[in-house]
Structures are given as C-alpha cells and as structure tokens.
Protein backbone atom coordinates (compact mmCIF):
# COMPACT_ATOMS: atom_id res chain seq x y z
CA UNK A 1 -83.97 206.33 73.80
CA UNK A 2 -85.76 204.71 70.94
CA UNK A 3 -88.58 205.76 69.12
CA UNK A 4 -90.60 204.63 66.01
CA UNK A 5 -93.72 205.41 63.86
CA UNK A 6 -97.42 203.46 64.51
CA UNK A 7 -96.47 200.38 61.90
CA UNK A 8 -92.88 200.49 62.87
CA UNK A 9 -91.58 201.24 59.29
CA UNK A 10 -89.50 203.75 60.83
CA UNK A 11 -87.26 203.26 64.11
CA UNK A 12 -84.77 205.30 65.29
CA UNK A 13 -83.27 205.94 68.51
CA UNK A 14 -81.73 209.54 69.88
CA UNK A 15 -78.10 209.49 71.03
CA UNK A 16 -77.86 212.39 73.60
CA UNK A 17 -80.60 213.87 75.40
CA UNK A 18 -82.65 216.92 74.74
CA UNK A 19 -81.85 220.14 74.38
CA UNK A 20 -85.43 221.00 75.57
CA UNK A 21 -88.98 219.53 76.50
CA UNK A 22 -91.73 221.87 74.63
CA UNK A 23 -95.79 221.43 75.70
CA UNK A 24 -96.50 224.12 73.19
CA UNK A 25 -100.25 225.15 73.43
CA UNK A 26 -100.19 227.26 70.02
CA UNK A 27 -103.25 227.00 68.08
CA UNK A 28 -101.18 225.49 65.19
CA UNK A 29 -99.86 222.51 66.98
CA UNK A 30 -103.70 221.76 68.26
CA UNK A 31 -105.10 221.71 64.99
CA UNK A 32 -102.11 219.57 63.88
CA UNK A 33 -102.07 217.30 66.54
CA UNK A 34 -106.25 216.99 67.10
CA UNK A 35 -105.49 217.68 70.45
CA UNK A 36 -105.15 220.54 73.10
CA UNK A 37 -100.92 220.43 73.09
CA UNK A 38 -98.13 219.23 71.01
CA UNK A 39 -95.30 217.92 73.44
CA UNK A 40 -91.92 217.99 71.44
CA UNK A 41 -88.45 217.10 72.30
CA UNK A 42 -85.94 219.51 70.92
CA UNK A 43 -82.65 217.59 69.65
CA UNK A 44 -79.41 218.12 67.32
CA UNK A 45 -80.86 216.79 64.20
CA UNK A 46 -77.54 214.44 63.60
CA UNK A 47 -78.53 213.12 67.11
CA UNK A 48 -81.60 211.23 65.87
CA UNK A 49 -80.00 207.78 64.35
CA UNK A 50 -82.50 205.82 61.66
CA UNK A 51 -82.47 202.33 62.72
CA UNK A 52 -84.96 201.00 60.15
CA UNK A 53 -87.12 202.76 57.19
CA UNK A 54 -86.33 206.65 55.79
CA UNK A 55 -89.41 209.29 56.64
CA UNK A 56 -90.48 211.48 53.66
CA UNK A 57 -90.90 215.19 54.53
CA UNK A 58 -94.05 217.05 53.87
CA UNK A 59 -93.80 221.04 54.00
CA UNK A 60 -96.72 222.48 56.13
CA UNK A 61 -97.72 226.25 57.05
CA UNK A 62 -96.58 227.68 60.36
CA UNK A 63 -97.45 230.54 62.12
CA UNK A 64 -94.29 232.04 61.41
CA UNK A 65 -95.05 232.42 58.06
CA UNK A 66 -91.71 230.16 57.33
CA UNK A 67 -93.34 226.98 57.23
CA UNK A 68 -91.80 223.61 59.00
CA UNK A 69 -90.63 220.32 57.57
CA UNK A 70 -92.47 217.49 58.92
CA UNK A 71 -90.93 213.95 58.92
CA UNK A 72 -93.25 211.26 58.57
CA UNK A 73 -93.81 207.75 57.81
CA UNK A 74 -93.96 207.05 54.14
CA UNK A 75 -96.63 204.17 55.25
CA UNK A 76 -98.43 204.88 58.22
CA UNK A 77 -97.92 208.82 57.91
CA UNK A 78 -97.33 209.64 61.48
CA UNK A 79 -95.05 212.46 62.61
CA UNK A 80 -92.26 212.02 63.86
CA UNK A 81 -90.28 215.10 64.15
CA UNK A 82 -90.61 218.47 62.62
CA UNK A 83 -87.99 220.91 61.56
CA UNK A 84 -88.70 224.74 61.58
CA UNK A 85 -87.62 227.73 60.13
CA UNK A 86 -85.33 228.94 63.16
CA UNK A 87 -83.09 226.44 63.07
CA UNK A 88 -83.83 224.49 60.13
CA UNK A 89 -82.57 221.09 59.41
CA UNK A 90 -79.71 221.30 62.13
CA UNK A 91 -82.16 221.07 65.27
CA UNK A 92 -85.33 218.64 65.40
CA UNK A 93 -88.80 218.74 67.29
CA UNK A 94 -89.20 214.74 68.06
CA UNK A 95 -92.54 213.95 69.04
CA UNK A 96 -92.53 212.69 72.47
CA UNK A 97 -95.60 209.81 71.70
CA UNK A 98 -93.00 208.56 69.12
CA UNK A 99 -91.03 207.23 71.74
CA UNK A 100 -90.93 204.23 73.89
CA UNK A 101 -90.43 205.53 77.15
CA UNK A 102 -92.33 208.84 76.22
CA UNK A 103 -93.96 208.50 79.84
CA UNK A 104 -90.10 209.10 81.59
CA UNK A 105 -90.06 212.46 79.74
CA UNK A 106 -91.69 215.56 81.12
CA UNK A 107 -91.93 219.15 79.72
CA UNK A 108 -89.53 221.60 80.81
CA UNK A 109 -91.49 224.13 79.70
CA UNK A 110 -95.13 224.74 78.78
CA UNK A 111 -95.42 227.33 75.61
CA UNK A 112 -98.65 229.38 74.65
CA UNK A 113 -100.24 228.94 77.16
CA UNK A 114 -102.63 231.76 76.35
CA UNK A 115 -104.09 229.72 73.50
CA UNK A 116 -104.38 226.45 76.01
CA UNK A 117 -107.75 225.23 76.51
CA UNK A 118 -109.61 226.86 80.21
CA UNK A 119 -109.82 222.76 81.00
CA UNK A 120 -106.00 222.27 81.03
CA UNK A 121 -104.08 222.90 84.42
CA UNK A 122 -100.09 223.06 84.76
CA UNK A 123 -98.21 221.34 87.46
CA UNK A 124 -97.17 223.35 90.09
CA UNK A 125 -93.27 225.20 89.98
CA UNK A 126 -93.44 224.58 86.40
CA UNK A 127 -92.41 226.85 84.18
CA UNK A 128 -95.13 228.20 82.17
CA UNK A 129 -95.04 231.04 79.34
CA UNK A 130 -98.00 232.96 77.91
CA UNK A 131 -96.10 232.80 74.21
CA UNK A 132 -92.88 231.95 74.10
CA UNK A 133 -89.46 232.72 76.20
CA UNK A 134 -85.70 233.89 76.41
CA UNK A 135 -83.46 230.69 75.75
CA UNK A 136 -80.22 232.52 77.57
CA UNK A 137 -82.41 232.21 80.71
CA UNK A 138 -84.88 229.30 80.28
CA UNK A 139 -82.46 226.51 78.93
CA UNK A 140 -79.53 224.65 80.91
CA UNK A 141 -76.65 226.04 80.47
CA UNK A 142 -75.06 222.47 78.65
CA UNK A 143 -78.01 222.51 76.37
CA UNK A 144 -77.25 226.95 75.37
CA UNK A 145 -73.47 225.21 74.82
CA UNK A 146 -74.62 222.27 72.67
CA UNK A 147 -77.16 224.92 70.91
CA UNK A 148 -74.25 226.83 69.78
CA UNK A 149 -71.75 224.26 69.25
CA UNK A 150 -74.26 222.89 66.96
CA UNK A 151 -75.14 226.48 65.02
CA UNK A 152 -71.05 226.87 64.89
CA UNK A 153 -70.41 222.74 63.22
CA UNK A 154 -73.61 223.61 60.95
CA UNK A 155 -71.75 227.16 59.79
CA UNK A 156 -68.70 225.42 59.20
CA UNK A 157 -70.26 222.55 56.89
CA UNK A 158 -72.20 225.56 55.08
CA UNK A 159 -69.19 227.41 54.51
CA UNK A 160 -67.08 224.40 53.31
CA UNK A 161 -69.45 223.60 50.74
CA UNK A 162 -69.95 227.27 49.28
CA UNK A 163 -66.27 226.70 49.21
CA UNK A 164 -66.33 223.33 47.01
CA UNK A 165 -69.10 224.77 44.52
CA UNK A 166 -66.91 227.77 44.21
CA UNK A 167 -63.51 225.56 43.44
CA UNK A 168 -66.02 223.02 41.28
CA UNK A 169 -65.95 225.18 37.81
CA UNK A 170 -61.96 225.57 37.85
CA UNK A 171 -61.78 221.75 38.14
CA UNK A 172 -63.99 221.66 35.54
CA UNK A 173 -61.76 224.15 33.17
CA UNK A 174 -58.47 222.31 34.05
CA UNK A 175 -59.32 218.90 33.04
C-alpha cells in the first residue's frame, strides 16, 4: 500500500500488512489531530519503504510521560507516522489518511473510548475498549508472532552493536 504526505515530498509504500488498526479516542491524539480520533496503522518500522523525500522527526509530549517521535514532512509538515515509547523506533503508528487506499482499511479496534466525544457511535461487533487492552488476546495470532519476531531481530541488532563499541577501543590500541 502506498502512502505519502499533502505536497508529496514524501512517498513511501508499506511492504506487509498491519500488525494492528488503532481508532484511539485519547484526549492526546484529539488535540493532535484537531479532531475527535486518531486512526493509526501499527507496522514493523523496517516495513515502511521511503520511495521519495526523508521525514524529519519532531519529539512531542505523550500521556505516558515518555514522549513519541513524530515523522513528518520537512515541507508540508504533515504526520505521517509516530513512534512511541513502548516500542520505540522498531514498530510505527502510520497514519491511515496518509495513505491512498486509506478508505479499504478499517479499525480493528477502537481505544479510549471513554474520552470519545457523546456524538461518536461504534459499529456494531466491533471491538471497543474504554482505555486500552491485552495484546495476547486482542491481536491475531500472526501479528503476536511478527510482534515478537520483530522485538527478538531488534534485541539481536542492539546486542551486536554493544558488542562492536565494546571491541572498537582494542582496535583502536592495536593499530
């Protein structure tokens, strides 16, 4: 599926599927967003493939406390996808509007809900949280396997380059 930013600086398409749809209803993502939801596709971050452009990140508050990196257009500034504390840069949020064929993609889950305007009505049979919910018994079971695939290659790539910083100095002292 391809995607891209309002004056198409950025493209970029997504080479699997996601892990998750997300209509979160938090009071952070409406103020972000200037509207009553944010609705977010949750993705291996080495599974969204730049095509044209590079997004600058911009740091913003969270409810968490953590923060979240937001990717953005360096021109046009829109967001494109978002990467928060919990998973940091290995998993991101990709704005659903950022994508062509955003209409073909609907939430699997609707998040906050508590905080969701009286106005706003959910479909009926879905699945709809007050906050937010247990991933061992909300997500498909491929997308909990590519979760912690992805946790396990990102541990891995972490540990190997501890490793290299650690063996960097003796290079240094043999040469």
């Amino acid at each position: 599926m391809n995607g891209r930013c309002t004056c198409g600086a950025i493209r970029f398409h997504l080479t699997d599927t996601p892990l998750i749809i997300h209509c979160c209803h938090c009071t952070w993502c409406q103020r972000e967003t200037g509207s009553a939801f944010a609705l977010n596709a949750m993705i291996e971050t080495r599974c969204v493939a730049l095509d044209a452009g590079r997004p600058h990140d911009v740091t913003l508050p969270s409810a968490s406390g953590k923060g979240q990196i937001v990717a953005r257009c360096p021109t046009c500034e829109v967001a494109l996808w978002s990467h928060y504390a919990g998973g940091g840069r290995a998993f991101a949020f990709v704005r659903i509007g950022t994508l062509d064929r955003a209409a073909e993609l609907t939430p699997d889950v609707f998040i906050y809900t508590d905080t969701a305007p009286p106005w706003i009505t959910f479909p009926e049979g879905a699945r709809v949280f007050p906050e937010y919910y247990r991933r061992s018994t909300t997500w498909r079971p491929e997308a909990l396997a590519r979760r912690e695939a992805e946790l396990a290659r990102q541990a891995r790539q972490h540990e190997q380059q501890q490793q290299q910083q650690q063996e960097a100095p003796e290079r240094w002292t043999t040469l």
